[in-house]
Protein backbone atom coordinates (compact mmCIF):
# COMPACT_ATOMS: atom_id res chain seq x y z
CA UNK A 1 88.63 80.91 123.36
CA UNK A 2 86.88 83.31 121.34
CA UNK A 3 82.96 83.00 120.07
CA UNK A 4 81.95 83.17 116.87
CA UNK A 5 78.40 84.91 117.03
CA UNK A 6 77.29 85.44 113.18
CA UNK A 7 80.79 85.21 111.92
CA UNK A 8 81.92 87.69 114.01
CA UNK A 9 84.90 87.16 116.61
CA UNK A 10 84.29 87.88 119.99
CA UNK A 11 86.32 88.05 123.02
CA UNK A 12 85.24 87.72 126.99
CA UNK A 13 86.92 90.38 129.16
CA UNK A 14 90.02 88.20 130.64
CA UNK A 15 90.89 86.37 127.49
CA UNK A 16 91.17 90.47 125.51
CA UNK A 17 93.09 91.92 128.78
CA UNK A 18 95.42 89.12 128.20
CA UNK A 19 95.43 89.92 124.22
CA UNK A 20 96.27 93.36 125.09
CA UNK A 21 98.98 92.83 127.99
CA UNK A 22 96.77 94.43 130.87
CA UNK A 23 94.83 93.14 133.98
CA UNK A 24 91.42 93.47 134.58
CA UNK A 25 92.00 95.84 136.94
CA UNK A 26 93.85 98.09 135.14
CA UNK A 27 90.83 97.69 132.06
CA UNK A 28 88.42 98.97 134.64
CA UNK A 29 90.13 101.40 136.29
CA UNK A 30 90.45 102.87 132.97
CA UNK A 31 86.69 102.28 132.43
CA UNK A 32 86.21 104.42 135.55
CA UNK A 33 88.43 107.18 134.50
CA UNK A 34 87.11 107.33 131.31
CA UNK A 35 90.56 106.87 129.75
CA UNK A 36 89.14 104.51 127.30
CA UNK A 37 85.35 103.71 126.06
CA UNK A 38 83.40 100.95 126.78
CA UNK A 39 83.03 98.41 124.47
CA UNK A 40 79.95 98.26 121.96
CA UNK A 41 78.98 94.23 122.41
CA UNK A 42 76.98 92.50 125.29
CA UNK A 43 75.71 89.13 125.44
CA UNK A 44 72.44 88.78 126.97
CA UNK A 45 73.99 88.34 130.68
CA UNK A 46 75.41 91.71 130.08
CA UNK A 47 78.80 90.33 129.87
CA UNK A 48 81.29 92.34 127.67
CA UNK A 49 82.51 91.07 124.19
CA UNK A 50 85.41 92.54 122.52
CA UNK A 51 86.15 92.10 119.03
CA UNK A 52 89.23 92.56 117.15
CA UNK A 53 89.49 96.22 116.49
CA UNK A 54 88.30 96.70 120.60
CA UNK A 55 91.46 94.58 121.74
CA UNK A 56 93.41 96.95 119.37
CA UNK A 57 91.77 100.05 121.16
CA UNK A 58 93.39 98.68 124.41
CA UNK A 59 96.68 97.96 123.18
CA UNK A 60 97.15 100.92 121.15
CA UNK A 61 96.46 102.21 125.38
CA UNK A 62 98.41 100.52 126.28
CA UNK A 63 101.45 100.73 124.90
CA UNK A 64 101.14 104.77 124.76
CA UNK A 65 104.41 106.71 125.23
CA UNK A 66 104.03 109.69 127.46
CA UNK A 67 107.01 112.42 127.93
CA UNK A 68 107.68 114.01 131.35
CA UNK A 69 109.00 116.86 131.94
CA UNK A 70 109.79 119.10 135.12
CA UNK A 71 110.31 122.65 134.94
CA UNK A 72 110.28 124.68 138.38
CA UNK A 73 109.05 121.44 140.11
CA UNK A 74 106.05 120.86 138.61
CA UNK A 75 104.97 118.07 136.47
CA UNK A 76 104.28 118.61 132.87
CA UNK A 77 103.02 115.61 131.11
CA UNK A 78 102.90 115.40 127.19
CA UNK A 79 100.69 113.04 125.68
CA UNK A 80 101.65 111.94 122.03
């Protein structure tokens, strides 16, 4: 259930990993790796809060198409 926090939609970590077709694992392990920023919003517990355009930000992630190709047995890996 998102909060509305001055008119503003926000979204607690689970409910936008489940918007965006990921686990939570796979959200931080991203975190980690840097693949993806962290998100701008806190509450006061520190908690995250993700708003539209974030959950958009993981899905566009998400649903990235990479190419691979092998040449000479090693890996080449396009990113589009």
């Amino acid at each position: 259930m998102a909060l509305k926090i001055n008119g503003i939609k926000y979204y607690k970590t689970n409910e936008a990993c489940k918007m965006a077709g990921i686990s939570r694992a796979t959200f931080f392990r991203w975190l980690k790796e840097r693949t993806i920023q962290d998100v701008k919003h806190k509450d006061r517990r520190g908690w995250r809060l993700f708003t539209d355009e974030d959950i958009e930000n993981l899905k566009r992630e998400a649903n990235k198409v990479i190419s691979v190709e092998t040449d000479n047995r090693q890996l080449k890996i396009r990113f589009r």
